[in-house]
C-alpha atoms as a PDB file:
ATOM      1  CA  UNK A   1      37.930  79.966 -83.892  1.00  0.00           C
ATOM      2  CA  UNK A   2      38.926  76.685 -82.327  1.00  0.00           C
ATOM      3  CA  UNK A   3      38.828  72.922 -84.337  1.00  0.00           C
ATOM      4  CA  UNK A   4      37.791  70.093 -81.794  1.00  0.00           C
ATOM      5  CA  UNK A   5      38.220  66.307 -82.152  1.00  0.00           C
ATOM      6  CA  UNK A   6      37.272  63.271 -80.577  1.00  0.00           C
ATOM      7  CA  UNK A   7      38.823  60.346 -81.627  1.00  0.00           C
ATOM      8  CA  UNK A   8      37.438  56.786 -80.678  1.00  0.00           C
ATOM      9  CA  UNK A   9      36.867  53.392 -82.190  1.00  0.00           C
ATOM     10  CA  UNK A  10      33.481  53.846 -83.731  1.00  0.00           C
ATOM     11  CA  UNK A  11      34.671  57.329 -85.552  1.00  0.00           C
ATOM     12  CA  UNK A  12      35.879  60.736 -85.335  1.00  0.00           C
ATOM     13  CA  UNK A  13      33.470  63.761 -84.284  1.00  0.00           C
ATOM     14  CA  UNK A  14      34.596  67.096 -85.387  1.00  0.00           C
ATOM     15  CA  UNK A  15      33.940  70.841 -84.425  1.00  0.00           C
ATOM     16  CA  UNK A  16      34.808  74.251 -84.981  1.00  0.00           C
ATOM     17  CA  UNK A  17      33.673  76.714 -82.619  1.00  0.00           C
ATOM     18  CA  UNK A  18      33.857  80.577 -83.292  1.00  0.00           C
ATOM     19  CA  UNK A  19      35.537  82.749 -80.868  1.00  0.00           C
ATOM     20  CA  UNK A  20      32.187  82.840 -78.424  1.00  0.00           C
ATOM     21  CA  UNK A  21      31.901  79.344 -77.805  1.00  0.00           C
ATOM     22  CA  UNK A  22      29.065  78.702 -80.246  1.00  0.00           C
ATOM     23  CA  UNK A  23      29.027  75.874 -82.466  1.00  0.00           C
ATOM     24  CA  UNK A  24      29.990  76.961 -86.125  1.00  0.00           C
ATOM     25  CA  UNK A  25      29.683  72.778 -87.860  1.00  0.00           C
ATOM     26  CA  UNK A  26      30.095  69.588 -86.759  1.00  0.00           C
ATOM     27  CA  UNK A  27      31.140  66.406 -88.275  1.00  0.00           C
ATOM     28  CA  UNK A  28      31.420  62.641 -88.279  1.00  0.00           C
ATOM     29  CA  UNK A  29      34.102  60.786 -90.199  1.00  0.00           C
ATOM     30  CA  UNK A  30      35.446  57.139 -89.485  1.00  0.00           C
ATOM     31  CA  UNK A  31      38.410  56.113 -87.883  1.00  0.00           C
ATOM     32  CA  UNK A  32      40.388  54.152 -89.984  1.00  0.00           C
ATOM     33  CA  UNK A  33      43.680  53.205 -88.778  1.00  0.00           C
ATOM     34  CA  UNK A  34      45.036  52.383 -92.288  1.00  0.00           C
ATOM     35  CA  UNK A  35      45.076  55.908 -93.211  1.00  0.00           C
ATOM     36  CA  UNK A  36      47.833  57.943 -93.653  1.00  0.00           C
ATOM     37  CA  UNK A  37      48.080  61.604 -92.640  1.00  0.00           C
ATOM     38  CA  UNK A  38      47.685  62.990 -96.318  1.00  0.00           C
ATOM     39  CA  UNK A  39      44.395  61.170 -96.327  1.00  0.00           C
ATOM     40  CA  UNK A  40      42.887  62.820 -93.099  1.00  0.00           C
ATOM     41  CA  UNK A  41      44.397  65.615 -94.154  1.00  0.00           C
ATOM     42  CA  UNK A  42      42.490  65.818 -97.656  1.00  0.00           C
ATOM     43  CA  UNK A  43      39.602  64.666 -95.703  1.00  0.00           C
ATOM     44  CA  UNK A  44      39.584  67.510 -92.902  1.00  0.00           C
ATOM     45  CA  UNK A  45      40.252  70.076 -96.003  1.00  0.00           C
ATOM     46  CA  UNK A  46      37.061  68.785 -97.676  1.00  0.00           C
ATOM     47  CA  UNK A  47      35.058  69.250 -94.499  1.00  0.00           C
ATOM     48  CA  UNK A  48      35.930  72.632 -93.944  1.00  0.00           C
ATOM     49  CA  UNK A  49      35.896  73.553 -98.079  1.00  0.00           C
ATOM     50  CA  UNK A  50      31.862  72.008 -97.365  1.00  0.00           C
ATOM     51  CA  UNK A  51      30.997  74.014 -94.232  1.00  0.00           C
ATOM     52  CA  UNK A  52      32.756  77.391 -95.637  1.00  0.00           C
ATOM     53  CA  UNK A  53      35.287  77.767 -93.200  1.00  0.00           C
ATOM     54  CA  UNK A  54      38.632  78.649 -93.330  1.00  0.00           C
ATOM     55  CA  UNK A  55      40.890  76.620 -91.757  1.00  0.00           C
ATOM     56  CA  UNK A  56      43.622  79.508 -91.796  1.00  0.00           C
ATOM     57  CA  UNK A  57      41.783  81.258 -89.130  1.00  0.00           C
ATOM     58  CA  UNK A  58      42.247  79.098 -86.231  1.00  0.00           C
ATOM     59  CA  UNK A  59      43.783  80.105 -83.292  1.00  0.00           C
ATOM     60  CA  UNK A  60      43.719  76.741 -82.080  1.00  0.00           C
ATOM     61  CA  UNK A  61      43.059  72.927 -81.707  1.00  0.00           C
ATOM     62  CA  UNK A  62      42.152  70.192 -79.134  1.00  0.00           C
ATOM     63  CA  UNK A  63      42.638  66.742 -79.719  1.00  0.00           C
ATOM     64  CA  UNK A  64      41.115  64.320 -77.301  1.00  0.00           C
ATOM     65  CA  UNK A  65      41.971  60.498 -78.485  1.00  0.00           C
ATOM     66  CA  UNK A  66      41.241  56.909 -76.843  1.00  0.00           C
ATOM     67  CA  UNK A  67      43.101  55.164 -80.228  1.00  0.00           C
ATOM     68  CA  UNK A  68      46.507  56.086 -79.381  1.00  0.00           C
ATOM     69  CA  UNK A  69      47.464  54.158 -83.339  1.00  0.00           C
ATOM     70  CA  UNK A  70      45.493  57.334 -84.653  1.00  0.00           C
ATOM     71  CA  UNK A  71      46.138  60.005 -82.347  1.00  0.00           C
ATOM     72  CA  UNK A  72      50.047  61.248 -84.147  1.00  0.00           C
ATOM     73  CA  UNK A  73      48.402  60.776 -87.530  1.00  0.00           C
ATOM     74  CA  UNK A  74      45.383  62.646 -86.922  1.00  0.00           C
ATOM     75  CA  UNK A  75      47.237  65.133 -84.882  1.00  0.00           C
ATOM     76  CA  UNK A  76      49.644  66.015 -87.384  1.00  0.00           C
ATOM     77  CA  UNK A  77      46.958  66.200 -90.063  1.00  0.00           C
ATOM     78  CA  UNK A  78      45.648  68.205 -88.274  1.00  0.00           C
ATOM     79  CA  UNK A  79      48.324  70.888 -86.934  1.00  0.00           C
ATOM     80  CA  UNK A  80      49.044  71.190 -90.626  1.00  0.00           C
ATOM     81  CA  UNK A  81      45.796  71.929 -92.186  1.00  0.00           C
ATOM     82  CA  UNK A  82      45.172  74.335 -89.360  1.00  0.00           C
ATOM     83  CA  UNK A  83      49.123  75.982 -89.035  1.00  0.00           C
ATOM     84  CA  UNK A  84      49.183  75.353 -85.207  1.00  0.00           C
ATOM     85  CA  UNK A  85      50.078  72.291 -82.716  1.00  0.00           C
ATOM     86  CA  UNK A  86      46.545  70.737 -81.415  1.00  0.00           C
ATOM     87  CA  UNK A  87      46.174  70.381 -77.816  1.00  0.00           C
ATOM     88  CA  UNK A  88      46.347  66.930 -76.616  1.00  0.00           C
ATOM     89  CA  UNK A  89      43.877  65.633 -73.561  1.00  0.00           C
ATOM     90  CA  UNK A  90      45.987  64.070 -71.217  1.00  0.00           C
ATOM     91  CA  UNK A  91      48.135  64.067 -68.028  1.00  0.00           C
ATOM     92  CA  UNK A  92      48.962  67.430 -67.257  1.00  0.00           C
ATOM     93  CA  UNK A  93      45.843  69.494 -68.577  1.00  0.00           C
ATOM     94  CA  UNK A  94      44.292  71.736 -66.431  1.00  0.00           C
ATOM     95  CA  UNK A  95      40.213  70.001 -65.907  1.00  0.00           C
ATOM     96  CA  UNK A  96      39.214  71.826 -62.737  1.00  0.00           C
ATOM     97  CA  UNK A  97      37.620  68.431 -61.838  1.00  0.00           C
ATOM     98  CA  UNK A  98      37.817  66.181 -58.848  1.00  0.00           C
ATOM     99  CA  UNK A  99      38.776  62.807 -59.359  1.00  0.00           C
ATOM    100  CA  UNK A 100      38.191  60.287 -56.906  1.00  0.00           C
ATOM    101  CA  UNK A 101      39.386  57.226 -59.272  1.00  0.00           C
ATOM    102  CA  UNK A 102      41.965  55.070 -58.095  1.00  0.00           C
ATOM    103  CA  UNK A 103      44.310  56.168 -61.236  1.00  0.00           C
ATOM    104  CA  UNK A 104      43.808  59.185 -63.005  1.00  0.00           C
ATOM    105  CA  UNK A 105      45.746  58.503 -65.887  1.00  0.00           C
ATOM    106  CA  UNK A 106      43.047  55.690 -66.431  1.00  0.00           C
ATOM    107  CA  UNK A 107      40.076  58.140 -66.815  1.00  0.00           C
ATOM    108  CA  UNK A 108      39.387  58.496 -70.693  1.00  0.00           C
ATOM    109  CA  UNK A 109      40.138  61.573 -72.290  1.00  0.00           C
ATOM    110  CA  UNK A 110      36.445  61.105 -74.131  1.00  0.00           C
ATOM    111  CA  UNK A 111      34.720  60.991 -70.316  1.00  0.00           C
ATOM    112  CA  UNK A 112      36.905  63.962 -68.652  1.00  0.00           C
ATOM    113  CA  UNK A 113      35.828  66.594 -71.586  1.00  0.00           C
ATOM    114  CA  UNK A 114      32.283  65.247 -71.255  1.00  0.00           C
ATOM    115  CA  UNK A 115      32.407  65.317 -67.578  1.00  0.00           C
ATOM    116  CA  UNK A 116      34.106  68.840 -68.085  1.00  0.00           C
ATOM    117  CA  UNK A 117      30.848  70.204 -70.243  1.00  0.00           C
ATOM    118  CA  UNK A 118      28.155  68.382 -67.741  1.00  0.00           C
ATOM    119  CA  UNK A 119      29.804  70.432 -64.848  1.00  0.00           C
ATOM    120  CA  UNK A 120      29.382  73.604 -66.762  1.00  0.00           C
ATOM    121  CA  UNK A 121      25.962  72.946 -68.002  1.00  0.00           C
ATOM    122  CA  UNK A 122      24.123  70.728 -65.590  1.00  0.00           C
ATOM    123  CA  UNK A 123      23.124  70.668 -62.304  1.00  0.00           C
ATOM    124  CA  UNK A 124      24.932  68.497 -59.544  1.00  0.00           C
ATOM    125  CA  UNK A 125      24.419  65.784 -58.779  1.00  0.00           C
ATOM    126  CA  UNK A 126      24.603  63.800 -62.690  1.00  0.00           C
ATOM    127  CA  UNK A 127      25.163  60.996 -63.992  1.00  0.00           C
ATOM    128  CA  UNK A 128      26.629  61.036 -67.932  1.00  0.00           C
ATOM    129  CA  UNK A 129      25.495  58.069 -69.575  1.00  0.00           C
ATOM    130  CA  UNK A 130      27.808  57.985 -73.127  1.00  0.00           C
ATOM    131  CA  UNK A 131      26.752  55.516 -75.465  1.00  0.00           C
ATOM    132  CA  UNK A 132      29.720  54.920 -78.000  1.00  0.00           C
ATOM    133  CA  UNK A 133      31.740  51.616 -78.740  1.00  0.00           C
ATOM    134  CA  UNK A 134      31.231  51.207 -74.995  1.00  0.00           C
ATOM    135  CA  UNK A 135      28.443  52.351 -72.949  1.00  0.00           C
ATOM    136  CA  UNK A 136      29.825  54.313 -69.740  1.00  0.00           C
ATOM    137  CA  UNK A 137      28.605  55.568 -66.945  1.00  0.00           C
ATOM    138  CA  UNK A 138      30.258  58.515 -64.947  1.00  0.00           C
ATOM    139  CA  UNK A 139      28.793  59.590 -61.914  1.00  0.00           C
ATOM    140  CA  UNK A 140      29.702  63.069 -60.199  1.00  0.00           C
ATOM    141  CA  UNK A 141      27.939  63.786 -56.840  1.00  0.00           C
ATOM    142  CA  UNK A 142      26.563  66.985 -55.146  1.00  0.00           C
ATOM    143  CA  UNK A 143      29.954  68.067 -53.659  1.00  0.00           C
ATOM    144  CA  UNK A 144      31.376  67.988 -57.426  1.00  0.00           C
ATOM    145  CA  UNK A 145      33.481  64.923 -56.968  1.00  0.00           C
ATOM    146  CA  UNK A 146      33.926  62.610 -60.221  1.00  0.00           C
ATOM    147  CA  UNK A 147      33.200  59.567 -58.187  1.00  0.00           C
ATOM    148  CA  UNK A 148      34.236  56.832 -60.678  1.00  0.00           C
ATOM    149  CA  UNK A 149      32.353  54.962 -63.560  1.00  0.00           C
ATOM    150  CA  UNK A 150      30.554  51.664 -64.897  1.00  0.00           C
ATOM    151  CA  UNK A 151      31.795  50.003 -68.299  1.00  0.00           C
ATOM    152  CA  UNK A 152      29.642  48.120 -70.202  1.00  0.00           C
ATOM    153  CA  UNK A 153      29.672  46.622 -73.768  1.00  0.00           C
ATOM    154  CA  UNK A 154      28.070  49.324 -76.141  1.00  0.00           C
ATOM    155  CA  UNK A 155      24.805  48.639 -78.267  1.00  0.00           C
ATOM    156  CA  UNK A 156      26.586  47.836 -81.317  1.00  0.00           C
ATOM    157  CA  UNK A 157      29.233  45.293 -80.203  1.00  0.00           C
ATOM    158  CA  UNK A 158      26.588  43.430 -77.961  1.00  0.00           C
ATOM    159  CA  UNK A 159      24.354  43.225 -81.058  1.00  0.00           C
ATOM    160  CA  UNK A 160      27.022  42.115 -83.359  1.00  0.00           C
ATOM    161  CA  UNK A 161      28.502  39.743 -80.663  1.00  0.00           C
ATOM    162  CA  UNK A 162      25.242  37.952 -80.669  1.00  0.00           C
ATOM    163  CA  UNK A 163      25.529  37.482 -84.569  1.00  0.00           C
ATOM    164  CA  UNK A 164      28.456  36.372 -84.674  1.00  0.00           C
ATOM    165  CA  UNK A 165      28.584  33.580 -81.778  1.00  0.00           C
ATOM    166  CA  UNK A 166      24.673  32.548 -82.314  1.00  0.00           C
ATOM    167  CA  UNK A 167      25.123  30.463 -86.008  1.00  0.00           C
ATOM    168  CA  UNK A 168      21.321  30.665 -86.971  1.00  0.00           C
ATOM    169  CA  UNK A 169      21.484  34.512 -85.721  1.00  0.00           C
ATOM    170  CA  UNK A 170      21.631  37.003 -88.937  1.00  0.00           C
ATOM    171  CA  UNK A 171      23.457  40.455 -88.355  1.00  0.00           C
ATOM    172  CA  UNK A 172      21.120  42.928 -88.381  1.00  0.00           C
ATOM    173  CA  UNK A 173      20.863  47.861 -88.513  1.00  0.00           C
ATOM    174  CA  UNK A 174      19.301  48.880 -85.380  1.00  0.00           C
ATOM    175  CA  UNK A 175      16.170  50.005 -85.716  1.00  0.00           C
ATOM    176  CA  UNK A 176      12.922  51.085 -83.364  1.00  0.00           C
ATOM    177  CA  UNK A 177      11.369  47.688 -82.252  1.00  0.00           C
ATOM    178  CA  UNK A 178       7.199  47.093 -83.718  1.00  0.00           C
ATOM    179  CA  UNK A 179       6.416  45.985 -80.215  1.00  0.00           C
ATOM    180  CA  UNK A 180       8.303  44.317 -76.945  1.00  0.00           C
ATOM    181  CA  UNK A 181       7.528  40.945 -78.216  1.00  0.00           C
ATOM    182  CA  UNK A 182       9.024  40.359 -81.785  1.00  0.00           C
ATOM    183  CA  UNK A 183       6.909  37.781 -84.122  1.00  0.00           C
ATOM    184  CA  UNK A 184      10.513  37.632 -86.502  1.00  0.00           C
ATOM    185  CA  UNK A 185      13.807  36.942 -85.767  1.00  0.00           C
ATOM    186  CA  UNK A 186      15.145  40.417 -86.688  1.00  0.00           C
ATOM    187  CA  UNK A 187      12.319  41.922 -85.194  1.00  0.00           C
ATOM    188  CA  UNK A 188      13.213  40.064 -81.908  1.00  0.00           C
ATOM    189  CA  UNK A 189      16.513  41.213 -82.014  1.00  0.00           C
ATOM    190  CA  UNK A 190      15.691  44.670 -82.030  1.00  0.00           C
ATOM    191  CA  UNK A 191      12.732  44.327 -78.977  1.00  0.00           C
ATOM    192  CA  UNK A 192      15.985  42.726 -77.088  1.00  0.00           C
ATOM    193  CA  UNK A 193      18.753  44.913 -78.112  1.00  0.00           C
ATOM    194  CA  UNK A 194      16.639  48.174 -77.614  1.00  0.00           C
ATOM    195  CA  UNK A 195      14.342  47.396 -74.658  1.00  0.00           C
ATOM    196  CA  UNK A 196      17.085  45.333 -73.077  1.00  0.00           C
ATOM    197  CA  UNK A 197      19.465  47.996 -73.087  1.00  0.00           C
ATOM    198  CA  UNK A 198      17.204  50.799 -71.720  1.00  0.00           C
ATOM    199  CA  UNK A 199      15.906  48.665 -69.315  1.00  0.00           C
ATOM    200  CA  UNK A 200      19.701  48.395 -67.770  1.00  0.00           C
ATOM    201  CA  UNK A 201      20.048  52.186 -68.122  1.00  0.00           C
ATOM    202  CA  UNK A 202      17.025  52.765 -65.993  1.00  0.00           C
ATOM    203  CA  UNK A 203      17.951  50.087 -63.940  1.00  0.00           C
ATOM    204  CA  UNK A 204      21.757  51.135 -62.754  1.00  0.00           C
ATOM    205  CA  UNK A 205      20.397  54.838 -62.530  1.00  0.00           C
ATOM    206  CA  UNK A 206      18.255  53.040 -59.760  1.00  0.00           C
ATOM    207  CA  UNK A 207      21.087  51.435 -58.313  1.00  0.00           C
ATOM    208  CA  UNK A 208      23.187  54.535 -58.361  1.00  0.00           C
ATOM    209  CA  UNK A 209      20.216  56.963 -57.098  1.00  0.00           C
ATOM    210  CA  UNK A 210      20.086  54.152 -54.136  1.00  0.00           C
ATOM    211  CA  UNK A 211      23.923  54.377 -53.667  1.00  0.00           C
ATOM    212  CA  UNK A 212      24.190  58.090 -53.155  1.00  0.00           C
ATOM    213  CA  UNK A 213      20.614  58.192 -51.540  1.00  0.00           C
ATOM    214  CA  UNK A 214      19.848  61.138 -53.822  1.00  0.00           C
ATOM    215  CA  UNK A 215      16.279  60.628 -56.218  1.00  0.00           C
ATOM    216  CA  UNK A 216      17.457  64.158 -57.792  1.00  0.00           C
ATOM    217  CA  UNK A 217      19.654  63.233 -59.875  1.00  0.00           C
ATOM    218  CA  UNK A 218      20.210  64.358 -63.570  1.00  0.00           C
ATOM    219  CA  UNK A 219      20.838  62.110 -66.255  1.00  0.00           C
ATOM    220  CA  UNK A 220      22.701  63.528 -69.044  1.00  0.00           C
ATOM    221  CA  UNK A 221      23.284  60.919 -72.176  1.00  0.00           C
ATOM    222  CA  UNK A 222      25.610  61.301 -75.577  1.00  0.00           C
ATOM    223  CA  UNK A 223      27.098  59.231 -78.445  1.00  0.00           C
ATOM    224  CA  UNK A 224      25.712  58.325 -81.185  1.00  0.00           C
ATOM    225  CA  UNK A 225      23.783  55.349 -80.556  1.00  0.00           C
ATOM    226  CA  UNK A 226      21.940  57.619 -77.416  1.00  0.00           C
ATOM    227  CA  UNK A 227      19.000  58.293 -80.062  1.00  0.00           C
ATOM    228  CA  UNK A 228      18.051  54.902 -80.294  1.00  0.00           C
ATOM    229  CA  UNK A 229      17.618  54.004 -76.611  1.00  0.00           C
ATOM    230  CA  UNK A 230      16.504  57.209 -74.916  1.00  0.00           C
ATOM    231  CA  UNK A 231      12.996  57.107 -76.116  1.00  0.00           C
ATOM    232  CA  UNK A 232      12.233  53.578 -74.488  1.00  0.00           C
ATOM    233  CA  UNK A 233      13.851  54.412 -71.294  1.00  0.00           C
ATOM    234  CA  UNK A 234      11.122  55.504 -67.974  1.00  0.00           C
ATOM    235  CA  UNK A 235      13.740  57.648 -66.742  1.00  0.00           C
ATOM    236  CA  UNK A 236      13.878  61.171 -67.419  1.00  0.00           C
ATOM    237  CA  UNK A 237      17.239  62.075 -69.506  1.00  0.00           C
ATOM    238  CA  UNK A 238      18.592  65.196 -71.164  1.00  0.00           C
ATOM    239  CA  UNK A 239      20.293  63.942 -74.452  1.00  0.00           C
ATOM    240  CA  UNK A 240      23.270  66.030 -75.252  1.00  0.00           C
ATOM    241  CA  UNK A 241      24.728  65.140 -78.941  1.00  0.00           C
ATOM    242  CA  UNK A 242      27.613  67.296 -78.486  1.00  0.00           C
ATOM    243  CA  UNK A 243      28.919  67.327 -74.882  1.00  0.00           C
ATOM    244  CA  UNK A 244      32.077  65.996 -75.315  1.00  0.00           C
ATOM    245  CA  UNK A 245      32.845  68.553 -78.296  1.00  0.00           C
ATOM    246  CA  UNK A 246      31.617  71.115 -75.679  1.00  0.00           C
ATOM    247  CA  UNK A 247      34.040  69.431 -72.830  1.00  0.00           C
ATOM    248  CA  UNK A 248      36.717  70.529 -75.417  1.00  0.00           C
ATOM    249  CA  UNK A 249      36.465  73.674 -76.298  1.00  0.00           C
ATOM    250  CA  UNK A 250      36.225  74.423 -72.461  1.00  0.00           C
ATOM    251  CA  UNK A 251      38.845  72.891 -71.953  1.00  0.00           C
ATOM    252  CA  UNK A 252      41.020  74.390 -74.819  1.00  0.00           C
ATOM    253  CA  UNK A 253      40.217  77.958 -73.167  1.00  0.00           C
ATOM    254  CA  UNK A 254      41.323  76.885 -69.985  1.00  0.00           C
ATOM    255  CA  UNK A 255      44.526  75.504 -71.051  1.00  0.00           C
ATOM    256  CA  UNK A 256      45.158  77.766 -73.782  1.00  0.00           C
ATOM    257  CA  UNK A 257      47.815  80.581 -71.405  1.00  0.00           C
ATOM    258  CA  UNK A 258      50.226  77.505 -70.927  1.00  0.00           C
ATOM    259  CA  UNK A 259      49.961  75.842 -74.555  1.00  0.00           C
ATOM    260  CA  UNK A 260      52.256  76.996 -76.809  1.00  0.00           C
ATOM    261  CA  UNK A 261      51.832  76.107 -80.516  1.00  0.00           C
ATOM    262  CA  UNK A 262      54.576  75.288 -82.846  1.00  0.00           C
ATOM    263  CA  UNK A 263      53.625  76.674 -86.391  1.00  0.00           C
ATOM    264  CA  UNK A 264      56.981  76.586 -88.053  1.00  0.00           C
ATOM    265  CA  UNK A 265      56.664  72.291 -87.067  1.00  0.00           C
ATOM    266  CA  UNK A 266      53.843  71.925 -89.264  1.00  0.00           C
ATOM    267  CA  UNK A 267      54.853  74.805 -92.615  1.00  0.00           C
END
């Protein structure tokens, strides 16, 4: 079997995957860079004592990380929990994509395993809309070229920015809106956060259908906050809750003939 991670600043998804490539659990935990290794290590111990897994039987890992504060702690955790040396996403690992960004080494590890899994699983051309801290936008294009991607504040920080620089403004959950016009403040909030937002989804997948003068493309959204937006969006999308854990594990077997783990680090 092979453990998959995704770090990132809203929280830490976890997977195992058995030796076919199918999903054996997944989890959520928060990323908390005051933690110390023994503490994600307990943690990750608990997860698998709660799934029924044994860690023991791993053959492998793959880290991919976009809080470099949390990636050596989490890492190491990790490697000894599971008695072998996770796989880092980074410069140097094989994707089999290609990237048409100015600087490679600036493409997030998060949107090359995700752009990795849409490849494998979706028909060209897509756009991956991933709806995290940040809400991205990574287009690839019929010939298979990653083309480059839009960054825009995610739901949660645009929300919470609003509360905190708008004194009379409360800080509110996100929740389904009653209707587009809100007759409360909170309910207000919502209408705007939720509509607003799906309106500019639908709006730059009209920009970016004009662009590459293509009205076939697929629309492919993740992260957590995806749930709340897709259902008020006119566009047609295919949510996909665990595509980057997916990107991983591909990318784990294609790497896995030139990584060499270091058990005796970690005993």
């Amino acid at each position: 079997m092979v453990f998959a991670a995704g770090l990132n600043n809203s929280g830490i998804a976890l997977a195992v995957f058995d030796t076919d490539g199918r999903l054996m659990f997944r989890s959520n935990i928060s990323a908390d860079g005051n933690r110390c290794e023994d503490e994600y290590l307990l943690q990750l111990k608990s997860i698998f004592s709660l799934y029924g897994v044994d860690p023991g039987k791993a053959e492998g890992a793959i880290i991919s990380s976009v809080v470099p504060p949390l990636t050596n702690v989490f890492s190491s955790a990790a490697a000894r929990l599971l008695g072998c040396r996770p796989m880092l996403v980074g410069p140097g690992i094989k994707t089999g994509l290609d990237i048409k960004i100015d600087h490679h080494s600036q493409l997030g590890s998060d949107l090359v395993a995700n752009t990795v899994a849409a490849s494998a699983l979706y028909p060209k051309p897509f756009i991956i809309i991933d709806m995290g801290t940040a809400t991205t936008f990574t287009m690839v294009n019929a010939k298979s070229e990653l083309c480059g991607v839009i960054i825009l504040p995610g739901v949660r920080i645009a929300l919470d920015a609003l509360s905190a620089k708008a004194a009379e403004l409360p800080y509110i959950s996100l929740d389904s809106p009653k209707a587009l016009l809100g007759t409360n403040t909170v309910d207000a909030m919502n209408s705007g956060i939720i509509y607003g937002t799906a309106s500019m989804l639908d709006g730059l997948i009209d920009r970016l259908t004009d662009e590459f003068n293509d009205t076939g493309l697929s629309v492919v959204v993740t992260g957590e906050l995806a749930n709340h937006i897709i259902p008020y969006c006119r566009h047609k999308m295919t949510y996909a809750p665990n595509l980057l854990l997916e990107g991983l594990y591909m990318l784990y077997r294609r790497n896995q003939k030139k990584h060499k783990t270091d058990v005796k680090a970690y005993q």
